[in-house]
PDB file of N, CA and C in Angstrom:
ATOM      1  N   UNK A   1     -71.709   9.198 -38.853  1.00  0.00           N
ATOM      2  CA  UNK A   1     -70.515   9.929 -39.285  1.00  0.00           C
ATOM      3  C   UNK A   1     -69.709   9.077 -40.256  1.00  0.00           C
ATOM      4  N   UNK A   2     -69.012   9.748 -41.092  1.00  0.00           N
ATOM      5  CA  UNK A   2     -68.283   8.672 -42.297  1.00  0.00           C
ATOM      6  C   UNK A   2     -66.994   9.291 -41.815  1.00  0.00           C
ATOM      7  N   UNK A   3     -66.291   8.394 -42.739  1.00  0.00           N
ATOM      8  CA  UNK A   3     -64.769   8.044 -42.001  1.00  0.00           C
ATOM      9  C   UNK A   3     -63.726   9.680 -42.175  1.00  0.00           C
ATOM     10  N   UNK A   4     -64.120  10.125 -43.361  1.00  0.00           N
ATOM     11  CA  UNK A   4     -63.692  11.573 -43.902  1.00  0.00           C
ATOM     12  C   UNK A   4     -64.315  12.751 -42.670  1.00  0.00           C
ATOM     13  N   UNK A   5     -65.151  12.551 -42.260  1.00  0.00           N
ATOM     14  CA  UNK A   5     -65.465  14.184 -41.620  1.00  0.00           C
ATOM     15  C   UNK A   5     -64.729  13.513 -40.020  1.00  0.00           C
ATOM     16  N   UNK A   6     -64.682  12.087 -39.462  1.00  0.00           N
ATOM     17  CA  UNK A   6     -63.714  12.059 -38.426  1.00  0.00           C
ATOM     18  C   UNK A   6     -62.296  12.069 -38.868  1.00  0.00           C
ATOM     19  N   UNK A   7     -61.746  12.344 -39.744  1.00  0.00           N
ATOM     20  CA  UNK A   7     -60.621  12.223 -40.163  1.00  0.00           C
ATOM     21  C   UNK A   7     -59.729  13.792 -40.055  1.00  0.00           C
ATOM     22  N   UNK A   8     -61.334  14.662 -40.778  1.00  0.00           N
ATOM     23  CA  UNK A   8     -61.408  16.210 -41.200  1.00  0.00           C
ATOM     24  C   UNK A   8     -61.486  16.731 -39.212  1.00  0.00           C
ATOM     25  N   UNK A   9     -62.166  16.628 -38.647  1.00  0.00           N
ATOM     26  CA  UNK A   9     -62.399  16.559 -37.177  1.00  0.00           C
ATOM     27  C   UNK A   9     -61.087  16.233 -36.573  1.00  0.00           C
ATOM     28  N   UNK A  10     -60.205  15.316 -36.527  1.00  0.00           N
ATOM     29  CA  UNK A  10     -59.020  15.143 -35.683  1.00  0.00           C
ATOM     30  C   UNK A  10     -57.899  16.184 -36.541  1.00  0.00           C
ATOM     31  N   UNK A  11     -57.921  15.776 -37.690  1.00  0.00           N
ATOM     32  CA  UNK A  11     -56.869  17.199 -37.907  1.00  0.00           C
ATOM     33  C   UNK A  11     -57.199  18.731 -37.752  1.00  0.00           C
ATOM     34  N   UNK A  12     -58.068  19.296 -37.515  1.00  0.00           N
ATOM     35  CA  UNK A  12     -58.673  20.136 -36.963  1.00  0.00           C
ATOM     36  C   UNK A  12     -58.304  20.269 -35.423  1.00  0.00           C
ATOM     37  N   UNK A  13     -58.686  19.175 -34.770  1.00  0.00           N
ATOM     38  CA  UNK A  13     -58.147  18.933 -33.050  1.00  0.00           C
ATOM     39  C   UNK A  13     -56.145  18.600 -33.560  1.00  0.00           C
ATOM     40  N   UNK A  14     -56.222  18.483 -34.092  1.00  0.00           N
ATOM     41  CA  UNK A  14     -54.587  18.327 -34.276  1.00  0.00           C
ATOM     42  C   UNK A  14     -53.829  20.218 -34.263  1.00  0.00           C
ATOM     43  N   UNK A  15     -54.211  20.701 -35.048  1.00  0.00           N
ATOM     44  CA  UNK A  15     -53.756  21.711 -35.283  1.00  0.00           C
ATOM     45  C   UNK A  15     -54.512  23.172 -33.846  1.00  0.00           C
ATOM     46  N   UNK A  16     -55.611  22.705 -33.248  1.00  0.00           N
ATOM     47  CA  UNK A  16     -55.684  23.578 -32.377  1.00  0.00           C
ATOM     48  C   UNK A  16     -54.318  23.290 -31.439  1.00  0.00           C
ATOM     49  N   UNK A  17     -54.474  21.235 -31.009  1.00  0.00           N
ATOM     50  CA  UNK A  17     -53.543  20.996 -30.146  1.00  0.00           C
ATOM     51  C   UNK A  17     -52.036  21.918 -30.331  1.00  0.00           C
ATOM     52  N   UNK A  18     -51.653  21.874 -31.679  1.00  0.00           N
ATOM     53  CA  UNK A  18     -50.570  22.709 -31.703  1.00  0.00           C
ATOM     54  C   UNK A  18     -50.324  24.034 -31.411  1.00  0.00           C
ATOM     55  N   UNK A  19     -51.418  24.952 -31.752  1.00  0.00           N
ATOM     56  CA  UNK A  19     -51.961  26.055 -31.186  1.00  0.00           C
ATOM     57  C   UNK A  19     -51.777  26.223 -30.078  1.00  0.00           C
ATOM     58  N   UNK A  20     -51.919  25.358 -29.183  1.00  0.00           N
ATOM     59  CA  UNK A  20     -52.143  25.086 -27.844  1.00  0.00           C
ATOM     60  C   UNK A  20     -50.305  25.084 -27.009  1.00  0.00           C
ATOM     61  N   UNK A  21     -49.606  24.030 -27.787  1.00  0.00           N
ATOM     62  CA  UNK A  21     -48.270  24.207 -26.882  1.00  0.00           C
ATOM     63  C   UNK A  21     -47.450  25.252 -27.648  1.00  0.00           C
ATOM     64  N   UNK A  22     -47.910  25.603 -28.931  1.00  0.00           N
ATOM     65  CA  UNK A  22     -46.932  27.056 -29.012  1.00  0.00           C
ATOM     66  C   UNK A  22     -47.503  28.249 -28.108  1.00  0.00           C
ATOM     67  N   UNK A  23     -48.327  28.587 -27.438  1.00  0.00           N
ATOM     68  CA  UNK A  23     -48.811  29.447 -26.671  1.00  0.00           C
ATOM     69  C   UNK A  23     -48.201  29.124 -25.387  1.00  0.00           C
ATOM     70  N   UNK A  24     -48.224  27.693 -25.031  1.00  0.00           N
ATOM     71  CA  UNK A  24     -47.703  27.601 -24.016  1.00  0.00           C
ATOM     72  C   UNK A  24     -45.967  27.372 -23.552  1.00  0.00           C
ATOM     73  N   UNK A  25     -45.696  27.251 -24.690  1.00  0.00           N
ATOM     74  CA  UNK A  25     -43.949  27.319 -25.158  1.00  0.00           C
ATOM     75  C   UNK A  25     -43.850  28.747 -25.079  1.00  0.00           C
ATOM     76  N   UNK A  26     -44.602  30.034 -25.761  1.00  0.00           N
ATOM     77  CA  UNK A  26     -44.809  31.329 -24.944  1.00  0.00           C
ATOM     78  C   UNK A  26     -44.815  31.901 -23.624  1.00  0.00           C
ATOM     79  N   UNK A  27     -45.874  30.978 -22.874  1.00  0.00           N
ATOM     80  CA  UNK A  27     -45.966  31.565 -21.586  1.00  0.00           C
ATOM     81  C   UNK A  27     -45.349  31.248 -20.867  1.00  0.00           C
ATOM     82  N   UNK A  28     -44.618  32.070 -19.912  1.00  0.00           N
ATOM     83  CA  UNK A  28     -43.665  32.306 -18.455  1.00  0.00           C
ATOM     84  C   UNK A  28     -44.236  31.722 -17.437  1.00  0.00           C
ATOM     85  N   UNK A  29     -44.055  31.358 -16.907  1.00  0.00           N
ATOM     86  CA  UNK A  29     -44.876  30.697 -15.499  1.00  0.00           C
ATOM     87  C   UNK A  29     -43.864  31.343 -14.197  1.00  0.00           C
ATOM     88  N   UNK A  30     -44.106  31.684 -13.125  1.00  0.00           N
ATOM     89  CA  UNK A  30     -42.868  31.745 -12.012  1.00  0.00           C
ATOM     90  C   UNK A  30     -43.590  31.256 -10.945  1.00  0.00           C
ATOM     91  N   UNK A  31     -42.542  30.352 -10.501  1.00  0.00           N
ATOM     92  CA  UNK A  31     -42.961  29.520  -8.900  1.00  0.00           C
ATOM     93  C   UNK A  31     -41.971  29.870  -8.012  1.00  0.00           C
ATOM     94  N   UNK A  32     -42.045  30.138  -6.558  1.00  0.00           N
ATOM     95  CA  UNK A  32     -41.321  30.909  -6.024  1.00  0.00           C
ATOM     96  C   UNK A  32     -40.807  29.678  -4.417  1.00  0.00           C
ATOM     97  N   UNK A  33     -39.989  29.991  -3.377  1.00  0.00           N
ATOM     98  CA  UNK A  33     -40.197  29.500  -2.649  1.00  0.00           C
ATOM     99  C   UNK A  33     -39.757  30.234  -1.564  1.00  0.00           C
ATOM    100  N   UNK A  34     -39.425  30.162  -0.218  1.00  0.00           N
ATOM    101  CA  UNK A  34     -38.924  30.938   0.470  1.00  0.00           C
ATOM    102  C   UNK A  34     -39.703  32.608   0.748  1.00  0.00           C
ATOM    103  N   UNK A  35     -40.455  32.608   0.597  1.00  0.00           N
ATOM    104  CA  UNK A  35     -41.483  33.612   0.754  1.00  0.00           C
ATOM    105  C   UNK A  35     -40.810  34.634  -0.587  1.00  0.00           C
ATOM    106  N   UNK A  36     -40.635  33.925  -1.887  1.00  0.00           N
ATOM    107  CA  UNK A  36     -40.028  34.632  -2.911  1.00  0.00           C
ATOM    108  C   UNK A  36     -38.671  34.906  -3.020  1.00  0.00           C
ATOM    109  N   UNK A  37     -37.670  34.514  -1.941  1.00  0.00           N
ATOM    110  CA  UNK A  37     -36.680  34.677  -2.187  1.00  0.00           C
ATOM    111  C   UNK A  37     -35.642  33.643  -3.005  1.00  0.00           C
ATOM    112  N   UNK A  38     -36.124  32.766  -3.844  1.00  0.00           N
ATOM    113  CA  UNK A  38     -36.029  31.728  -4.703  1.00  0.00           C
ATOM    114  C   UNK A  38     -36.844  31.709  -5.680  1.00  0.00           C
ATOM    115  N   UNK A  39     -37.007  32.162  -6.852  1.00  0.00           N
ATOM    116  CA  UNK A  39     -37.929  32.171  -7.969  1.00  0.00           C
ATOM    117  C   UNK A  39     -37.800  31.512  -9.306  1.00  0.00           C
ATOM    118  N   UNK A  40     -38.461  30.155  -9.267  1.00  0.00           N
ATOM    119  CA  UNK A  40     -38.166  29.357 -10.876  1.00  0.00           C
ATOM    120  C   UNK A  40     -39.008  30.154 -11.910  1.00  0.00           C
ATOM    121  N   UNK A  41     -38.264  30.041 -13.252  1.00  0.00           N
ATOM    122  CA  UNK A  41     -39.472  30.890 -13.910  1.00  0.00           C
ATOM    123  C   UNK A  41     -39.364  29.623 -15.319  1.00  0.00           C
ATOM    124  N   UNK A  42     -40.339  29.209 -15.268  1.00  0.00           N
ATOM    125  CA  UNK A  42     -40.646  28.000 -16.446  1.00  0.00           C
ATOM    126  C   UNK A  42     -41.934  28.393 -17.436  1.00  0.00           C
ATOM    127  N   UNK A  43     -41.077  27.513 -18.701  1.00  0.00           N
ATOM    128  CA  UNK A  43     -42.915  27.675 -19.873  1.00  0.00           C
ATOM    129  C   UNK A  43     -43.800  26.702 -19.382  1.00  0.00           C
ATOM    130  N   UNK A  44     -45.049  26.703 -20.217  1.00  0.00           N
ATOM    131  CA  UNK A  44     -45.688  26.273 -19.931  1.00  0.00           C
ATOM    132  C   UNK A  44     -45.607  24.979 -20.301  1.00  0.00           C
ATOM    133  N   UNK A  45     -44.216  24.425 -21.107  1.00  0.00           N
ATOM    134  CA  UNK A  45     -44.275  23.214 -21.501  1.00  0.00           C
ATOM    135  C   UNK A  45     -43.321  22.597 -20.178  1.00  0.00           C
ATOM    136  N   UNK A  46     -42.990  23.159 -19.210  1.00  0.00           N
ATOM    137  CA  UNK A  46     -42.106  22.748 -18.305  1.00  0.00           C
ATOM    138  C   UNK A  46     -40.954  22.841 -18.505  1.00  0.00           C
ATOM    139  N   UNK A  47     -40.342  23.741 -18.971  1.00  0.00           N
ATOM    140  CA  UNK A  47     -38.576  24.033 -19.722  1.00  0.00           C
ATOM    141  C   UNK A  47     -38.624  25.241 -18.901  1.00  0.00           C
ATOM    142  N   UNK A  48     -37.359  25.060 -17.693  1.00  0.00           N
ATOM    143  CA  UNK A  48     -36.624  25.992 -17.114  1.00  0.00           C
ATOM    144  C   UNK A  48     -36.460  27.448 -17.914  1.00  0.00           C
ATOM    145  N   UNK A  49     -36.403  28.551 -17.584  1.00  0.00           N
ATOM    146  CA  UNK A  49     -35.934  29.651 -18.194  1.00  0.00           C
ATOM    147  C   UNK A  49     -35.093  30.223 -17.273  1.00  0.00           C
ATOM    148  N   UNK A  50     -35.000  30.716 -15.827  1.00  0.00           N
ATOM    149  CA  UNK A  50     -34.164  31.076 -15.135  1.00  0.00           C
ATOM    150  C   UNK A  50     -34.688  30.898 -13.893  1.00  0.00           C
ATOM    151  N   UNK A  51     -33.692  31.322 -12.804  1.00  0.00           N
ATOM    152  CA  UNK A  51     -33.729  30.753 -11.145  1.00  0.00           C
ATOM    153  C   UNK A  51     -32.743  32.151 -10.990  1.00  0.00           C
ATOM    154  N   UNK A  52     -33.450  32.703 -10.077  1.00  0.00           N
ATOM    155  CA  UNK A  52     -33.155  34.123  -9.678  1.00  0.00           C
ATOM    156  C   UNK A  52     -33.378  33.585  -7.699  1.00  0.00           C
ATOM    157  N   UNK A  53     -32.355  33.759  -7.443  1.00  0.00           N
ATOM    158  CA  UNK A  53     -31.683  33.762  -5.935  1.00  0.00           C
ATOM    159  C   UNK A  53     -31.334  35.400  -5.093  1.00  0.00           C
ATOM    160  N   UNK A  54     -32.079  35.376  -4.024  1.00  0.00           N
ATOM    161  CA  UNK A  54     -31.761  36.728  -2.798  1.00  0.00           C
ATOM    162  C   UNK A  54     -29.977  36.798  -3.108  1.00  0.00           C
ATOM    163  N   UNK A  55     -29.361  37.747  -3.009  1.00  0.00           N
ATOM    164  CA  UNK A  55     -28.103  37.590  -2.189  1.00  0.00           C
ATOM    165  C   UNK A  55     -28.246  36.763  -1.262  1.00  0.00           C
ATOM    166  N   UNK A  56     -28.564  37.150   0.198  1.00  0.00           N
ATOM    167  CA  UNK A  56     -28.539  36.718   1.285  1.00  0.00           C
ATOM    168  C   UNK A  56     -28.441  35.250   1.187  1.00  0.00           C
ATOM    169  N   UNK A  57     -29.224  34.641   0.709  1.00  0.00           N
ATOM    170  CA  UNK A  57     -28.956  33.094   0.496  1.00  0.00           C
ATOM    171  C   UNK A  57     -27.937  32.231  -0.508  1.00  0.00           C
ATOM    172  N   UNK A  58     -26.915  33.494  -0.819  1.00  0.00           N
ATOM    173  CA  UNK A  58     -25.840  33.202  -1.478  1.00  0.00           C
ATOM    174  C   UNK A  58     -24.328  32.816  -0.396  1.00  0.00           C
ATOM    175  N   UNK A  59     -24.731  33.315   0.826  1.00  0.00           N
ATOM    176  CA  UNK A  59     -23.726  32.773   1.868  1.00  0.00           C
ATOM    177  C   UNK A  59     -23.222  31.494   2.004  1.00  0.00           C
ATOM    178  N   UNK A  60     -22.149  30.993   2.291  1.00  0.00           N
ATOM    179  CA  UNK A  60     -21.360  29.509   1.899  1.00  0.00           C
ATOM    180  C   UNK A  60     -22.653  28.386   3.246  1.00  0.00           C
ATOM    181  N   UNK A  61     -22.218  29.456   4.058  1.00  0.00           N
ATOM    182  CA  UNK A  61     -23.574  28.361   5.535  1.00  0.00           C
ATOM    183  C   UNK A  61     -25.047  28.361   4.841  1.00  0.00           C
ATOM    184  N   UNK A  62     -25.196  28.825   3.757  1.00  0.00           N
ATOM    185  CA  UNK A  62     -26.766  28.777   3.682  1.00  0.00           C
ATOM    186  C   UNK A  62     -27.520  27.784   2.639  1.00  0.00           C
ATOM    187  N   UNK A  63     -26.105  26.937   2.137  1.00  0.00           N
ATOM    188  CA  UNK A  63     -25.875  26.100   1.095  1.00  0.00           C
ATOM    189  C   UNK A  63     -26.889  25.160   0.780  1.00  0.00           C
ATOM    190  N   UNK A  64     -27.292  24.276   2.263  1.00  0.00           N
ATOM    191  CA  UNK A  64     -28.246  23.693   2.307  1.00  0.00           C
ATOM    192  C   UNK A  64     -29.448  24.025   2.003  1.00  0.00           C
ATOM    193  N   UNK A  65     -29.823  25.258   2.630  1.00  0.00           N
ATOM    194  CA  UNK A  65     -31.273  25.966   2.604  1.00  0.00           C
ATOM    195  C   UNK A  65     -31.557  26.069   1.033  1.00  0.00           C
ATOM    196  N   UNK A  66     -30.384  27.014   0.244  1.00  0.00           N
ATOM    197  CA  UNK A  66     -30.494  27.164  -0.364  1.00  0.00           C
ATOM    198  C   UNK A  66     -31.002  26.128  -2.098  1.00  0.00           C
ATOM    199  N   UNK A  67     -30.055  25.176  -1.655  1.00  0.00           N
ATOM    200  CA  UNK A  67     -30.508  23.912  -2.367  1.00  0.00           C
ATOM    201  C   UNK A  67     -31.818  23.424  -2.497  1.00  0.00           C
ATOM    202  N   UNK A  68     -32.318  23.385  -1.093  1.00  0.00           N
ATOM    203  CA  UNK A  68     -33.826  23.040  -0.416  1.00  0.00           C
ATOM    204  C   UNK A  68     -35.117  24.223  -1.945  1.00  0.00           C
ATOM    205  N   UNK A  69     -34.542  25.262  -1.195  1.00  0.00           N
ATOM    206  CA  UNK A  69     -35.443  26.349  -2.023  1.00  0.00           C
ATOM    207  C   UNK A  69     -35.189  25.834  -3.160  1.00  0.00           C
ATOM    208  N   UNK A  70     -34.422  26.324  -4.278  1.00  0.00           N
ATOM    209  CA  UNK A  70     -34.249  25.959  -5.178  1.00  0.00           C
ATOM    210  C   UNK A  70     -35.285  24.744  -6.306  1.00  0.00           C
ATOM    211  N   UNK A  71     -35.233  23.284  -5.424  1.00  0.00           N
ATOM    212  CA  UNK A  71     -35.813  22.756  -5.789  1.00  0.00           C
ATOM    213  C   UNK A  71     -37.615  22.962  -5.605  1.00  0.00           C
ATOM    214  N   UNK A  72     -37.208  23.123  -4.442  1.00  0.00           N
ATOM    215  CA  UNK A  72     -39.171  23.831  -4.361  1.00  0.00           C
ATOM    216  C   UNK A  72     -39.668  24.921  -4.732  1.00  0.00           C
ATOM    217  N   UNK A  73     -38.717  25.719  -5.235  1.00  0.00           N
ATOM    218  CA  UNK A  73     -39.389  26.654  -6.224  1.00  0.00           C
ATOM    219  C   UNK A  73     -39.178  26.501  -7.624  1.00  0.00           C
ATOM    220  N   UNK A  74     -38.736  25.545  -8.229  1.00  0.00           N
ATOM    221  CA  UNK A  74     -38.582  24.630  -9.519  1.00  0.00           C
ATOM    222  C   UNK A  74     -40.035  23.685  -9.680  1.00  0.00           C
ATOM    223  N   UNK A  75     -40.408  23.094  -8.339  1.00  0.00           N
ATOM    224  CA  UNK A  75     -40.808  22.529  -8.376  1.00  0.00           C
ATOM    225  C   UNK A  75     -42.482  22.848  -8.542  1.00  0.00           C
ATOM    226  N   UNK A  76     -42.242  23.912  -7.752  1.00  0.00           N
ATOM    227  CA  UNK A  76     -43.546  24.930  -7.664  1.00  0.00           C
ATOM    228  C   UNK A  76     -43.988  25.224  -9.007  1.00  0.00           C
ATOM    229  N   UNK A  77     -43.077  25.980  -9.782  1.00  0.00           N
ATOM    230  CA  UNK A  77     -43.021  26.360 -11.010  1.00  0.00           C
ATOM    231  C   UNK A  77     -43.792  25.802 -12.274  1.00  0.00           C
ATOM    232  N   UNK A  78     -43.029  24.197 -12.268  1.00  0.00           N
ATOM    233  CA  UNK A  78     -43.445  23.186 -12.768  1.00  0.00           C
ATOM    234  C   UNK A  78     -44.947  22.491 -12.712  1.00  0.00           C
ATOM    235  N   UNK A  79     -45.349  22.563 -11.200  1.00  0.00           N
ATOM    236  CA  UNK A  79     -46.861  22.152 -11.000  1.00  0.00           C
ATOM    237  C   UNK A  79     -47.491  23.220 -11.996  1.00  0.00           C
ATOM    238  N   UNK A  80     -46.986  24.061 -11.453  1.00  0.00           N
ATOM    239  CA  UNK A  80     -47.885  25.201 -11.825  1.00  0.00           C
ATOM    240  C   UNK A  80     -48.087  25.536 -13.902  1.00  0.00           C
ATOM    241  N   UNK A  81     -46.832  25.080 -14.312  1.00  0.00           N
ATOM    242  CA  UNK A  81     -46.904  24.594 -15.973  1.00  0.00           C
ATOM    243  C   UNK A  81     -48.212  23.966 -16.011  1.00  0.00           C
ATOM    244  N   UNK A  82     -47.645  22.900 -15.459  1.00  0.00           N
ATOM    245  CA  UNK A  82     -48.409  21.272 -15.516  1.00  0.00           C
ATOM    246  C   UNK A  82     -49.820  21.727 -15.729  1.00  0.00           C
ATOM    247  N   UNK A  83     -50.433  22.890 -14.653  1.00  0.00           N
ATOM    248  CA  UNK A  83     -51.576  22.924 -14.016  1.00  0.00           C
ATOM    249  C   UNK A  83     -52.653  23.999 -15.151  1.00  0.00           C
ATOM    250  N   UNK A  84     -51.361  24.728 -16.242  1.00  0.00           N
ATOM    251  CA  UNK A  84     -51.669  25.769 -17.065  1.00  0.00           C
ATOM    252  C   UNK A  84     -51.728  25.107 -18.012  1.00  0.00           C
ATOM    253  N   UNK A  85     -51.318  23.749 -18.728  1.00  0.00           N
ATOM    254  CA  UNK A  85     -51.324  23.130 -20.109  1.00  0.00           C
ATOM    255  C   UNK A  85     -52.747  22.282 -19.675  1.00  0.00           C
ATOM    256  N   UNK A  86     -52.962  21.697 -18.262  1.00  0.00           N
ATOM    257  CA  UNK A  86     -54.249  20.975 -18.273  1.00  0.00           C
ATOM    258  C   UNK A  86     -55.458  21.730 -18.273  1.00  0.00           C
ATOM    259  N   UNK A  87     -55.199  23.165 -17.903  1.00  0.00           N
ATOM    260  CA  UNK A  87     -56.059  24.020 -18.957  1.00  0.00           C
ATOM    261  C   UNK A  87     -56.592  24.348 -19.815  1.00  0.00           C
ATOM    262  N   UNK A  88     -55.624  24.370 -20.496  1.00  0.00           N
ATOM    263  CA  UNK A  88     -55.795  24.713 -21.149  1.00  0.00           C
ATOM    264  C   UNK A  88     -56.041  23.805 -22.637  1.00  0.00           C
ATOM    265  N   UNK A  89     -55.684  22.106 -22.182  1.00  0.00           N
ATOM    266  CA  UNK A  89     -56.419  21.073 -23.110  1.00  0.00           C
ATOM    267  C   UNK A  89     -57.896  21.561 -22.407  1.00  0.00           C
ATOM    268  N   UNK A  90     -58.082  21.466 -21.874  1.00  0.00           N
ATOM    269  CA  UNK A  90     -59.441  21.547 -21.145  1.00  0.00           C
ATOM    270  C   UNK A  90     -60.648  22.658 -21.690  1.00  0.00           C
ATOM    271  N   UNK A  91     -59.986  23.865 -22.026  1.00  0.00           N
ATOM    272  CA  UNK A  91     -60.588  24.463 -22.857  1.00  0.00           C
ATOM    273  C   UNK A  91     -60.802  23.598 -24.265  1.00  0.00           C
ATOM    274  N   UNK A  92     -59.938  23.167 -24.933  1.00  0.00           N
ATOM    275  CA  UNK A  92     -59.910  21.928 -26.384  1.00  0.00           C
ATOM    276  C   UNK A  92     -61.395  21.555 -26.108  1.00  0.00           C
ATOM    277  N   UNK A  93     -61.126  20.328 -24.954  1.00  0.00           N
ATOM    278  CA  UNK A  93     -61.979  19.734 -24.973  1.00  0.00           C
ATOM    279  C   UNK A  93     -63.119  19.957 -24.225  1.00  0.00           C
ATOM    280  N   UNK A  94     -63.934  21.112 -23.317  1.00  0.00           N
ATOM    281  CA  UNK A  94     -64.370  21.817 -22.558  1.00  0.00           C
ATOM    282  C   UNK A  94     -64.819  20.833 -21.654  1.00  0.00           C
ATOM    283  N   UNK A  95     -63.582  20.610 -21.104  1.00  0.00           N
ATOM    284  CA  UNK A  95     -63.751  19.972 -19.778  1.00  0.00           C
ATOM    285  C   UNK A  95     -63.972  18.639 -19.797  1.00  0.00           C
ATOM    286  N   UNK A  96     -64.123  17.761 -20.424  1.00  0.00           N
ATOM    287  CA  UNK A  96     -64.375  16.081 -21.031  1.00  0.00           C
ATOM    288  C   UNK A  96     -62.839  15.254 -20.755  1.00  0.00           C
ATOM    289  N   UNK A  97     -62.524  14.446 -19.779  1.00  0.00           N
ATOM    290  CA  UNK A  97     -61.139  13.962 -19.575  1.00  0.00           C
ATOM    291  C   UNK A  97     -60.978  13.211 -20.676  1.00  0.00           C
ATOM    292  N   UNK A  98     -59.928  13.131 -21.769  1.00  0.00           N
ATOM    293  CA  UNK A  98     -59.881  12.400 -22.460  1.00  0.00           C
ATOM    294  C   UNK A  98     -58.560  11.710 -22.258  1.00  0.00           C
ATOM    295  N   UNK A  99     -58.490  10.430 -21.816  1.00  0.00           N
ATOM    296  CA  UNK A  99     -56.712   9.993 -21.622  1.00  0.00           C
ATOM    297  C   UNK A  99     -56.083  10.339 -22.338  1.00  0.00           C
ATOM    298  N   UNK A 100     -54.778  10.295 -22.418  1.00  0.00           N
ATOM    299  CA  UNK A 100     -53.852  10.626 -22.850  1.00  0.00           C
ATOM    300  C   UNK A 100     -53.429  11.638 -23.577  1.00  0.00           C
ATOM    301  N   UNK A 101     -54.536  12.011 -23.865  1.00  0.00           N
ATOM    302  CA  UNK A 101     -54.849  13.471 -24.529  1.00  0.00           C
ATOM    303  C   UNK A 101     -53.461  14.625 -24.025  1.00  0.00           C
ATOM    304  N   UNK A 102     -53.648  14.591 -22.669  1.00  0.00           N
ATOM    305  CA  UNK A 102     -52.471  15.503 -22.335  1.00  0.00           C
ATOM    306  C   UNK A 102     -50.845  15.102 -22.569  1.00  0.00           C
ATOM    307  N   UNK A 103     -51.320  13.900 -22.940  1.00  0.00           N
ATOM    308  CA  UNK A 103     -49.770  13.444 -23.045  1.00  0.00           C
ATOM    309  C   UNK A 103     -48.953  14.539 -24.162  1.00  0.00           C
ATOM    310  N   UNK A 104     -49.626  15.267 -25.404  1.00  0.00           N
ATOM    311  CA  UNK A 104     -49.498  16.006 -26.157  1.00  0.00           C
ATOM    312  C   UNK A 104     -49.154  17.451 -25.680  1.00  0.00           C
ATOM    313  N   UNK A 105     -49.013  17.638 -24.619  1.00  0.00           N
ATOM    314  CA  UNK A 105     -48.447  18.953 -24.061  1.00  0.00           C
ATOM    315  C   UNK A 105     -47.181  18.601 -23.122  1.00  0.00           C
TER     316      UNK A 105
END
């Protein structure tokens, strides 16, 4: 291989990569907790979009719980990004771990 067609080859993988987090800067993700009564809804780059709460767990005594959920359905949310961008490099590279590679999503 000469230095031009790996050169022509990474900008090529450059521009799918981009391909790649504007789709996922697109997609919605929702992680839920509390048997759904706490719902994070994040992109796929891991950026919050909204947190939709029951009434019921809007009560002043439920403060704690509510906190609890909250984060575990943020948190949920988030794996679940995480778990849709390593995808979807994965398609890129069909399945071949390449370090740091994901660092780009």
């Amino acid at each position: 291989m000469d230095i031009k067609s790996i050169m022509q080859q990474a900008q090529e993988m450059q521009g799918r990569i981009a391909k790649i987090q504007e789709d996922l800067a697109k997609t919605v993700i929702t992680g839920s907790a509390g048997g759904g009564m706490v719902q994070a809804r994040v992109t796929g780059l891991g950026e919050v979009v909204s947190v939709t709460i029951e009434k019921q767990l809007l009560a002043p005594d439920e403060a704690e719980l509510l906190q609890d959920l909250i984060t575990a359905a943020m948190n949920d949310g988030l794996r679940k990004a995480k778990e849709a961008g390593k995808n979807a490099m994965g398609q890129l590279t069909h399945g071949v771990n390449i370090p740091g590679l994901t660092n780009f999503i």
